[in-house]
C-alpha atoms as a PDB file:
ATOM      1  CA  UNK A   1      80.786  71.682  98.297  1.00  0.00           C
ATOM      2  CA  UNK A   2      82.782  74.703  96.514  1.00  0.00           C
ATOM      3  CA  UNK A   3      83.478  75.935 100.658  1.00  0.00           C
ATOM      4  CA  UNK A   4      84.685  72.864 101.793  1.00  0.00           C
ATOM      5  CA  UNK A   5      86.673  72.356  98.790  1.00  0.00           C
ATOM      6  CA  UNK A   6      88.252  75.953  99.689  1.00  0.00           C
ATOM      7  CA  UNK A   7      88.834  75.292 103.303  1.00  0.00           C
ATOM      8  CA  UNK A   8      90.506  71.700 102.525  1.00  0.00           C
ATOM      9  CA  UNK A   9      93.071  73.858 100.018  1.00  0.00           C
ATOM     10  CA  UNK A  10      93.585  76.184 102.591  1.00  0.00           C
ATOM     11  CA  UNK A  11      94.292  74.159 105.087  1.00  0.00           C
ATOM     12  CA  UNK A  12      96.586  72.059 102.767  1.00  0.00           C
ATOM     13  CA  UNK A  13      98.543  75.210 101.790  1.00  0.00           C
ATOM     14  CA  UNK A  14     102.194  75.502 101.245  1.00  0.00           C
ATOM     15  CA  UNK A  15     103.634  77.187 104.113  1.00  0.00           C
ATOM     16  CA  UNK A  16     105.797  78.964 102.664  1.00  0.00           C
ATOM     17  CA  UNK A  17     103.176  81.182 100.810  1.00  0.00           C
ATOM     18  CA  UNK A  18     103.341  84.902 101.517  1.00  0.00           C
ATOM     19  CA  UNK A  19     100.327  84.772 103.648  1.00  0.00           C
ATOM     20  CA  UNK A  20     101.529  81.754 105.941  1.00  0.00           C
ATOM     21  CA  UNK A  21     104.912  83.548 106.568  1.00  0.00           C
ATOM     22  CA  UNK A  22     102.726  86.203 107.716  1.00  0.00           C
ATOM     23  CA  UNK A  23     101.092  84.405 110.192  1.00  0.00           C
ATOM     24  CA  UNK A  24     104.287  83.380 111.607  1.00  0.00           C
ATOM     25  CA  UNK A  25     105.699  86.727 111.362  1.00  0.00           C
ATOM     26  CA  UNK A  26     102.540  87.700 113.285  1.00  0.00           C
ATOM     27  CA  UNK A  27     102.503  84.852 116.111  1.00  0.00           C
ATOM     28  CA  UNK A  28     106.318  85.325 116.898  1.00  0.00           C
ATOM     29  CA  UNK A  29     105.609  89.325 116.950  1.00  0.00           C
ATOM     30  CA  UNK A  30     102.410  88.493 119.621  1.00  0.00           C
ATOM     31  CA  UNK A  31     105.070  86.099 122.037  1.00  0.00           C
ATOM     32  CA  UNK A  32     107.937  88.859 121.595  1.00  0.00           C
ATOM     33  CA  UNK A  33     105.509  91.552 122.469  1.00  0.00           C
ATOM     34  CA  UNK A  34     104.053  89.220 125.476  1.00  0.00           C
ATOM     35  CA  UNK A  35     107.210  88.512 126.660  1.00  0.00           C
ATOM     36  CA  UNK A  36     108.425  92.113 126.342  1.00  0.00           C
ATOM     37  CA  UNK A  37     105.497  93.234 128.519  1.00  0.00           C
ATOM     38  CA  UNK A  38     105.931  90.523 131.203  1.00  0.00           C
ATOM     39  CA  UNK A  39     109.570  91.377 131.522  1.00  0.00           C
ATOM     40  CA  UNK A  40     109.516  95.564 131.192  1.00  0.00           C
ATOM     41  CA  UNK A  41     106.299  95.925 133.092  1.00  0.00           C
ATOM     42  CA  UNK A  42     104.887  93.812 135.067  1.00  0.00           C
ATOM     43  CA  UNK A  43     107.713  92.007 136.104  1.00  0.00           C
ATOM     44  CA  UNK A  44     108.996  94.960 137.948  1.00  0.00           C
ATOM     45  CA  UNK A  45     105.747  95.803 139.169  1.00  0.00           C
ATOM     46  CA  UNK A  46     105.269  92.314 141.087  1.00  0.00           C
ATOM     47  CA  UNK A  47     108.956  92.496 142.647  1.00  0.00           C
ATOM     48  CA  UNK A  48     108.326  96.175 143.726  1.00  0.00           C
ATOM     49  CA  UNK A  49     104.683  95.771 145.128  1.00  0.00           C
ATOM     50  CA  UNK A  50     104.369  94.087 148.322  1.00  0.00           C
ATOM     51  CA  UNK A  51     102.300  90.743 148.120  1.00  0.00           C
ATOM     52  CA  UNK A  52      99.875  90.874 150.910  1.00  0.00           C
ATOM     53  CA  UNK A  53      98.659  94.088 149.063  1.00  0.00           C
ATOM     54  CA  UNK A  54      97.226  91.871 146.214  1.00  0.00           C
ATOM     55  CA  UNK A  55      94.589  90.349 148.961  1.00  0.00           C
ATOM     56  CA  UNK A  56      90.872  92.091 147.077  1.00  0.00           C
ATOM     57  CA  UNK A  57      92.797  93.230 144.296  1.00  0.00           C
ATOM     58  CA  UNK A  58      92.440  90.639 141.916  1.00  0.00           C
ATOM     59  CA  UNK A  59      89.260  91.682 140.321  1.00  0.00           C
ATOM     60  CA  UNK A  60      90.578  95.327 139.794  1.00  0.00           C
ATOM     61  CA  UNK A  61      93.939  93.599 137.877  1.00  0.00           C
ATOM     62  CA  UNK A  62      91.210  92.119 135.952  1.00  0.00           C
ATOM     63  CA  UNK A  63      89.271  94.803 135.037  1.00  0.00           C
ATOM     64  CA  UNK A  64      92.175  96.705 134.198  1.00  0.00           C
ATOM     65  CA  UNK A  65      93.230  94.188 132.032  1.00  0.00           C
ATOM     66  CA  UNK A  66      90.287  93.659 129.970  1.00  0.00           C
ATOM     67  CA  UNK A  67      89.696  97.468 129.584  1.00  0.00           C
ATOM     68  CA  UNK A  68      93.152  97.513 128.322  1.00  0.00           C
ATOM     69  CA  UNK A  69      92.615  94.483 125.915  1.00  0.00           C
ATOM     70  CA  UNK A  70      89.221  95.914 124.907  1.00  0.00           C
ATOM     71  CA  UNK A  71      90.114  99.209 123.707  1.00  0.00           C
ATOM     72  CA  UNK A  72      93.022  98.754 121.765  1.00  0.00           C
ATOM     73  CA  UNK A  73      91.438  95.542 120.381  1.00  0.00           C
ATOM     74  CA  UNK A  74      88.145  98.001 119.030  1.00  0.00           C
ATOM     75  CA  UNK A  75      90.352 100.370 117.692  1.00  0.00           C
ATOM     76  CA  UNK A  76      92.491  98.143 115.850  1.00  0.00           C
ATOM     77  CA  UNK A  77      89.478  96.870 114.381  1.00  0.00           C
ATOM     78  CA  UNK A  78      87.861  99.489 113.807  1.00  0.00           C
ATOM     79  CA  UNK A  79      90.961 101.319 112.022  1.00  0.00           C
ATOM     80  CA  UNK A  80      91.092  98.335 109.572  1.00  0.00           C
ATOM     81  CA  UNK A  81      87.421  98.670 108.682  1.00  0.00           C
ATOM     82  CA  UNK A  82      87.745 102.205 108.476  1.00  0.00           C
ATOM     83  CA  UNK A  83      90.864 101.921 105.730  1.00  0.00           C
ATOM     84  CA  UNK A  84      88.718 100.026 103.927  1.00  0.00           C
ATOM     85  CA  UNK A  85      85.507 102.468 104.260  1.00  0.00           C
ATOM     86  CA  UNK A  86      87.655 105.886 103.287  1.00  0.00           C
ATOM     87  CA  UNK A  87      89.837 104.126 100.725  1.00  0.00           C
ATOM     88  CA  UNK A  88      93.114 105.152 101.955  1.00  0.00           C
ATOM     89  CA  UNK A  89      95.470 103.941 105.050  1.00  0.00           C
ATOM     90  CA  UNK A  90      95.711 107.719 105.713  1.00  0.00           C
ATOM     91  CA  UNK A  91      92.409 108.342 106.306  1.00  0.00           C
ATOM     92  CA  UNK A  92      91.263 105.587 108.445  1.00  0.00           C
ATOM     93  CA  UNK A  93      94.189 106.086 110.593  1.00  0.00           C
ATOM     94  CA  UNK A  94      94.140 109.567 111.367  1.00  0.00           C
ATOM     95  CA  UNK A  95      90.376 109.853 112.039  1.00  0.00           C
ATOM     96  CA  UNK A  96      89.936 106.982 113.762  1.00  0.00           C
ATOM     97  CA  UNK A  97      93.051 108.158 116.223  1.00  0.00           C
ATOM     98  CA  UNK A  98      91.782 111.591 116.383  1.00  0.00           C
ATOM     99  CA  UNK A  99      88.062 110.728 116.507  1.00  0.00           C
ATOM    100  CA  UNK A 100      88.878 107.934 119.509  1.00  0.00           C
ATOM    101  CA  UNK A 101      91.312 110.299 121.118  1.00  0.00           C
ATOM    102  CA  UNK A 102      88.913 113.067 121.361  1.00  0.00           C
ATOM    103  CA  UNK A 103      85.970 111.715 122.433  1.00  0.00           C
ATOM    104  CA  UNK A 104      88.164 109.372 125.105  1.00  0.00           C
ATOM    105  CA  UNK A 105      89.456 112.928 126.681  1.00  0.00           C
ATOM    106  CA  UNK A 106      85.977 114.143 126.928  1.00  0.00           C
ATOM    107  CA  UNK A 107      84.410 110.889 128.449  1.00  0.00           C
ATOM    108  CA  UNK A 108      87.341 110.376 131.461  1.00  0.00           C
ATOM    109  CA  UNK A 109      86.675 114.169 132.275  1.00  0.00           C
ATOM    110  CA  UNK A 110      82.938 113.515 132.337  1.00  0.00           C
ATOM    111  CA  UNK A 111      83.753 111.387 135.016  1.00  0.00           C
ATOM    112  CA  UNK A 112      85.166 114.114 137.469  1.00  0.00           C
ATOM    113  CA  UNK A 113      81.854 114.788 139.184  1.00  0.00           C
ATOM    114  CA  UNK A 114      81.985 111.241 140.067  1.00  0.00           C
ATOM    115  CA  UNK A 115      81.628 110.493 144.388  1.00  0.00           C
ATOM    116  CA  UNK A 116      82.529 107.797 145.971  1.00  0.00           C
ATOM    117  CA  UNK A 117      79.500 107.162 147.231  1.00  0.00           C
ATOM    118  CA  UNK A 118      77.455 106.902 143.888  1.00  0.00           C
ATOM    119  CA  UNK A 119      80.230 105.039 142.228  1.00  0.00           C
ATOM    120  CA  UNK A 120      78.973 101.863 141.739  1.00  0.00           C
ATOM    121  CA  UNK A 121      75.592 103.019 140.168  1.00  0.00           C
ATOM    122  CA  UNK A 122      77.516 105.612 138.359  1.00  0.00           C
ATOM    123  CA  UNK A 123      80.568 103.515 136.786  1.00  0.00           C
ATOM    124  CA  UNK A 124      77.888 100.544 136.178  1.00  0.00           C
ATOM    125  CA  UNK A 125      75.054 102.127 134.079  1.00  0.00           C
ATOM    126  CA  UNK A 126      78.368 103.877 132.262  1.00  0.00           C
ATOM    127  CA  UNK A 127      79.841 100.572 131.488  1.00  0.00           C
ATOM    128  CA  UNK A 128      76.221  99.028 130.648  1.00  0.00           C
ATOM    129  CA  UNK A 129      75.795 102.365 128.198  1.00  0.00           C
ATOM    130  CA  UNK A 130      79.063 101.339 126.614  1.00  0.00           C
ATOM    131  CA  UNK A 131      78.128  97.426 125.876  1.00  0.00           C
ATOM    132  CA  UNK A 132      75.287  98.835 124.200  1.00  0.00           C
ATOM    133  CA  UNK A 133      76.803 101.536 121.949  1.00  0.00           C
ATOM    134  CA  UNK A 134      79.492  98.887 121.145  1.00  0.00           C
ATOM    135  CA  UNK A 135      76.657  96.730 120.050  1.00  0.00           C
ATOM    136  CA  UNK A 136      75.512  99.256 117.652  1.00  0.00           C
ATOM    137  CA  UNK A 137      78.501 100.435 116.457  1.00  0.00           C
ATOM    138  CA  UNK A 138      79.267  97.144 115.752  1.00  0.00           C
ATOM    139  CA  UNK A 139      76.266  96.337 113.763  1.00  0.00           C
ATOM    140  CA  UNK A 140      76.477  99.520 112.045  1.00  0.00           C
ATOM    141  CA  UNK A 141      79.711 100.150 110.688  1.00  0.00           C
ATOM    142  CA  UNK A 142      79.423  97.141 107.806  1.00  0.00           C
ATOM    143  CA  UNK A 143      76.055  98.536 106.867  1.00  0.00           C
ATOM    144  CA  UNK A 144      77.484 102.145 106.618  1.00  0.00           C
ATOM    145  CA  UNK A 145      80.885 100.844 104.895  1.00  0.00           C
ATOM    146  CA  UNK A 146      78.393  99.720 101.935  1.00  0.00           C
ATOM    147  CA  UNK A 147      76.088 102.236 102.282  1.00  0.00           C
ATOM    148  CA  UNK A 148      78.125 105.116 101.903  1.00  0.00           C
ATOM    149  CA  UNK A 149      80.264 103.487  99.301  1.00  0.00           C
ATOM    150  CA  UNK A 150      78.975 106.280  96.575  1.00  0.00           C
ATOM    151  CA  UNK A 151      79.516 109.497  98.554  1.00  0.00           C
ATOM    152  CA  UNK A 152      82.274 111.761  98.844  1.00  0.00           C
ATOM    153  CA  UNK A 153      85.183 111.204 101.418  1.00  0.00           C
ATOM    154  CA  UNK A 154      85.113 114.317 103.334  1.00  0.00           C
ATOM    155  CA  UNK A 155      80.783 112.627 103.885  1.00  0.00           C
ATOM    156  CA  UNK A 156      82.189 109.248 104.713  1.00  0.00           C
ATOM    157  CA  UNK A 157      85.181 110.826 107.119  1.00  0.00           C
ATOM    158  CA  UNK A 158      82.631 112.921 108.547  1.00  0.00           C
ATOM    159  CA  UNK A 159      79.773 109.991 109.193  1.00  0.00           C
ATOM    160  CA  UNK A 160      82.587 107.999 110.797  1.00  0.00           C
ATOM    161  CA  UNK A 161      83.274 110.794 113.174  1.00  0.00           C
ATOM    162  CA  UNK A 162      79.633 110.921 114.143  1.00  0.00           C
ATOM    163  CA  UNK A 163      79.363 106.857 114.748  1.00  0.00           C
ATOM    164  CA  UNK A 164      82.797 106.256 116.787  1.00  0.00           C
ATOM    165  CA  UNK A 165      82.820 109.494 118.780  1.00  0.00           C
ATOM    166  CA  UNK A 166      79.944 107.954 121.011  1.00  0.00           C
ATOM    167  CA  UNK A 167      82.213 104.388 121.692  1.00  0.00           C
ATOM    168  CA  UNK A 168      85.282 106.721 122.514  1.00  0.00           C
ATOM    169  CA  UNK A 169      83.225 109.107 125.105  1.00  0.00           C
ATOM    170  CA  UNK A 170      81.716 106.044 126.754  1.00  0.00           C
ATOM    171  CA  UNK A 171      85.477 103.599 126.335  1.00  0.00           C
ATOM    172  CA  UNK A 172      87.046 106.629 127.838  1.00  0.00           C
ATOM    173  CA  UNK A 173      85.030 106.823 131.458  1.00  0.00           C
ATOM    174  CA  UNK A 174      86.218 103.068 132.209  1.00  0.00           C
ATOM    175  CA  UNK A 175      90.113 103.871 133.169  1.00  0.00           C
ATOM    176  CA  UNK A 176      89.364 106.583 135.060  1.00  0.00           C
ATOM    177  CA  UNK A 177      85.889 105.088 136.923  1.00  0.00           C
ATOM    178  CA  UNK A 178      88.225 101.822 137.667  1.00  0.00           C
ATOM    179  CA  UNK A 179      91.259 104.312 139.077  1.00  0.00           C
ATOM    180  CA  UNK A 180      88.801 105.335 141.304  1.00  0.00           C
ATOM    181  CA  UNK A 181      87.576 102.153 142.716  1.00  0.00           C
ATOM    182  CA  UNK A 182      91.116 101.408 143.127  1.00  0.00           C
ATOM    183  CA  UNK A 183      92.107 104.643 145.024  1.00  0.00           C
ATOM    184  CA  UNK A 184      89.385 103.186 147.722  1.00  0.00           C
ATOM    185  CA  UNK A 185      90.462  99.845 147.500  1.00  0.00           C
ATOM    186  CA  UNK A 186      93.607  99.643 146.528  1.00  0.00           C
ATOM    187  CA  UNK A 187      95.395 102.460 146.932  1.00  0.00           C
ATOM    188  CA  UNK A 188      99.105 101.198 147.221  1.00  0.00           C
ATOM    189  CA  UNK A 189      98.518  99.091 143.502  1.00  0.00           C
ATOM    190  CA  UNK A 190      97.772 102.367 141.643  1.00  0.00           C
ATOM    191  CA  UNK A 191     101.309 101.457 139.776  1.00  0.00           C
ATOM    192  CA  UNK A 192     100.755  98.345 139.390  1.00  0.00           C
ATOM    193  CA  UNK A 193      96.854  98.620 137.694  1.00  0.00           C
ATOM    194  CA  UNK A 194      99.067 101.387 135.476  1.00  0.00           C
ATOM    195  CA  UNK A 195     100.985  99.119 134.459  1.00  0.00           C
ATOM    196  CA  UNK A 196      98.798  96.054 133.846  1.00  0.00           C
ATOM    197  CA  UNK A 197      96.601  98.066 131.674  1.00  0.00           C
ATOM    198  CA  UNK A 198      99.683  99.506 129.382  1.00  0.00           C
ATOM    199  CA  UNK A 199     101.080  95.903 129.178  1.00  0.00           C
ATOM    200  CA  UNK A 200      97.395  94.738 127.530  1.00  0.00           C
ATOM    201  CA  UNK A 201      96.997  97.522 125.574  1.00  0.00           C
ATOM    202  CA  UNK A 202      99.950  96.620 124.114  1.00  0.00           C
ATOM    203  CA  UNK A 203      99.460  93.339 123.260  1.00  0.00           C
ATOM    204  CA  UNK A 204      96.047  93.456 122.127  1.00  0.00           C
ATOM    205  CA  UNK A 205      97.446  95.808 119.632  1.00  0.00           C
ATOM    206  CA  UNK A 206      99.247  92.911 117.761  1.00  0.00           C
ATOM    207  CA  UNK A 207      96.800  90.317 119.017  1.00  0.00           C
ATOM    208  CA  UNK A 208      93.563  92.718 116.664  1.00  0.00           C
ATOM    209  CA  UNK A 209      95.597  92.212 113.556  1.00  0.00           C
ATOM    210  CA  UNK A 210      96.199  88.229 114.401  1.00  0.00           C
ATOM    211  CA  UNK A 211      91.943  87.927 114.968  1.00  0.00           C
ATOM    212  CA  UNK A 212      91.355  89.434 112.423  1.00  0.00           C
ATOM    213  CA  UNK A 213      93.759  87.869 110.108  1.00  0.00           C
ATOM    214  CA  UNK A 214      93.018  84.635 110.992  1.00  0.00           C
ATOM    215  CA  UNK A 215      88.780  85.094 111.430  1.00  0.00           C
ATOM    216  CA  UNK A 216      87.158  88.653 110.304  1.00  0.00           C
ATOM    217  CA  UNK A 217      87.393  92.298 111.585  1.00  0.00           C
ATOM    218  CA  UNK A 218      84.462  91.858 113.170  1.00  0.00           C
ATOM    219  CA  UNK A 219      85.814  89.134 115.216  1.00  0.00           C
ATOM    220  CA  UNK A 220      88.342  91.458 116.826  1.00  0.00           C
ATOM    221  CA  UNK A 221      86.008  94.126 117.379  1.00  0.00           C
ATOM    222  CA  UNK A 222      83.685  91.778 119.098  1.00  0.00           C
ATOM    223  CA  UNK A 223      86.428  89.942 121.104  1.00  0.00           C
ATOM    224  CA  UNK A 224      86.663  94.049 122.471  1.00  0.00           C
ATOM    225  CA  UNK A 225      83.371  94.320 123.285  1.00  0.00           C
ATOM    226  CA  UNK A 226      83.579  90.672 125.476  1.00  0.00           C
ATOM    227  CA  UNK A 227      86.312  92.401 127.062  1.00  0.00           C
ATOM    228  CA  UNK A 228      84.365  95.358 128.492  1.00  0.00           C
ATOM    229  CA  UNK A 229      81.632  92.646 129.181  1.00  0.00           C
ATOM    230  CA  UNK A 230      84.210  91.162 131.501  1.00  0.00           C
ATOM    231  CA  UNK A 231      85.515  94.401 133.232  1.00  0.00           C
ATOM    232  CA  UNK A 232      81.760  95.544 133.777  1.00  0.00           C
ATOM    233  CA  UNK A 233      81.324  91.661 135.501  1.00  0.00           C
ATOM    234  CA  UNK A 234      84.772  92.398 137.360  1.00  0.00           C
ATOM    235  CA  UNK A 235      83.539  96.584 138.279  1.00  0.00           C
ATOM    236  CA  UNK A 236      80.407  95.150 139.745  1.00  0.00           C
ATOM    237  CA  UNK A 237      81.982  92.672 141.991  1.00  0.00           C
ATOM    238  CA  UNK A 238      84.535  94.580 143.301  1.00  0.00           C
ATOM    239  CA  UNK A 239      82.277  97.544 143.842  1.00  0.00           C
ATOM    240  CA  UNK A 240      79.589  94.996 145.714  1.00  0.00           C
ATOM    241  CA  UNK A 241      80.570  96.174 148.879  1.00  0.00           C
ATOM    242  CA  UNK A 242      81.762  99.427 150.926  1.00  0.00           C
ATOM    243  CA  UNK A 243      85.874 100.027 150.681  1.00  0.00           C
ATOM    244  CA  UNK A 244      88.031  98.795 153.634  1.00  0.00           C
ATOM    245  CA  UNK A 245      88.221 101.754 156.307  1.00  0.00           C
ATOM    246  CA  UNK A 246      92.231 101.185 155.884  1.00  0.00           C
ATOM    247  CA  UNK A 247      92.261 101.736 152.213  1.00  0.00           C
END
């Protein structure tokens, strides 16, 4: 009774409250920043690339764009929890940048001893490995926000090191695995698979904050982790079968 007495005063809210003007503030930002990307990046992209090249390439502008969407939409997420977690905007912004950072240098040069003939097993069970870290990261970082609520920071900064450094490793083998699919496949959309996946990082930098503003954290972080579902769906497809001899 008390809930749905809540949601109907909610939902019956001035609109002119502080936190309604920041949901319009936030939904005008997320079409300026669409529209932005459209026009600086892809837009050029599409007049520059020829057309018939896009013939295969569809899955790979997928993939790119939902690795794009999913790790700027986990890291969002995961900076807000961690603000909350080390008790200062400082802290969860500099070690979740520096932990992600880190660990997504090591994982893309992990994937240097990659071949072209083992990429499909390789760049799948790395992708699989990543679902299932996200899963656990997920799970875990609400449990560890209230369990370490009574240690020291330097513990907390440190434990939140050791649980996101495995997401970043794994997060950052998916750009380069998909780069080189597409250097087999598609080698003439390199720019263009750039591009896409800067464009959706970008948005899904504002679109974290308007998930999780209008749901939970957790709701952006698992929106992420549907994204890398759907570039492991997209990597598997368009890895199914041997490159074209012309590519």
């Amino acid at each position: 009774m008390r809930r749905a007495t809540f949601r109907a005063g909610v939902l019956g809210a001035d609109k002119s409250t502080p936190n309604m003007q920041a949901v319009v503030v936030l939904g005008a930002l997320l079409v300026t920043v669409i529209g932005l990307s459209a026009t600086c990046i892809v837009g050029p992209l599409v007049f520059m690339t020829r057309r018939r090249s896009f013939s295969g390439a569809r899955l790979l502008i997928l993939y790119f764009a939902a690795i794009g969407l999913g790790f700027m939409l986990i890291e969002t997420a995961i900076m807000q929890r961690m603000i909350v977690m080390l008790g200062h905007p400082t802290y969860g912004l500099s070690v979740v940048l520096f932990t992600l950072l880190l660990a997504s240098g090591c994982g893309s040069y992990l994937t240097h001893g990659i071949e072209s003939a083992d990429l499909r097993r390789q760049g799948a069970w790395r992708l699989l490995a990543l679902l299932g870290v996200l899963a656990i990261t997920g799970l875990a970082l609400p449990a560890m926000a209230s369990y370490l609520a009574g240690v020291t920071t330097p513990m907390r900064i440190a434990a939140s090191v050791l649980l996101l450094f495995p997401s970043g490793l794994l997060m950052g083998m998916a750009f380069p695995i998909g780069m080189k699919a597409a250097d087999e496949r598609a080698p003439d959309l390199t720019a263009w698979f750039w591009g896409i996946n800067g464009a959706c990082s970008v948005c899904a930098t504002v679109l974290a904050i308007a998930i999780a503003l209008t749901t939970t954290i957790s709701a952006a972080f698992w929106a992420g982790a549907i994204c890398y579902a759907a570039a492991l769906s997209a990597f598997a497809w368009t890895t199914r079968s041997s490159p074209r001899p012309d590519a």
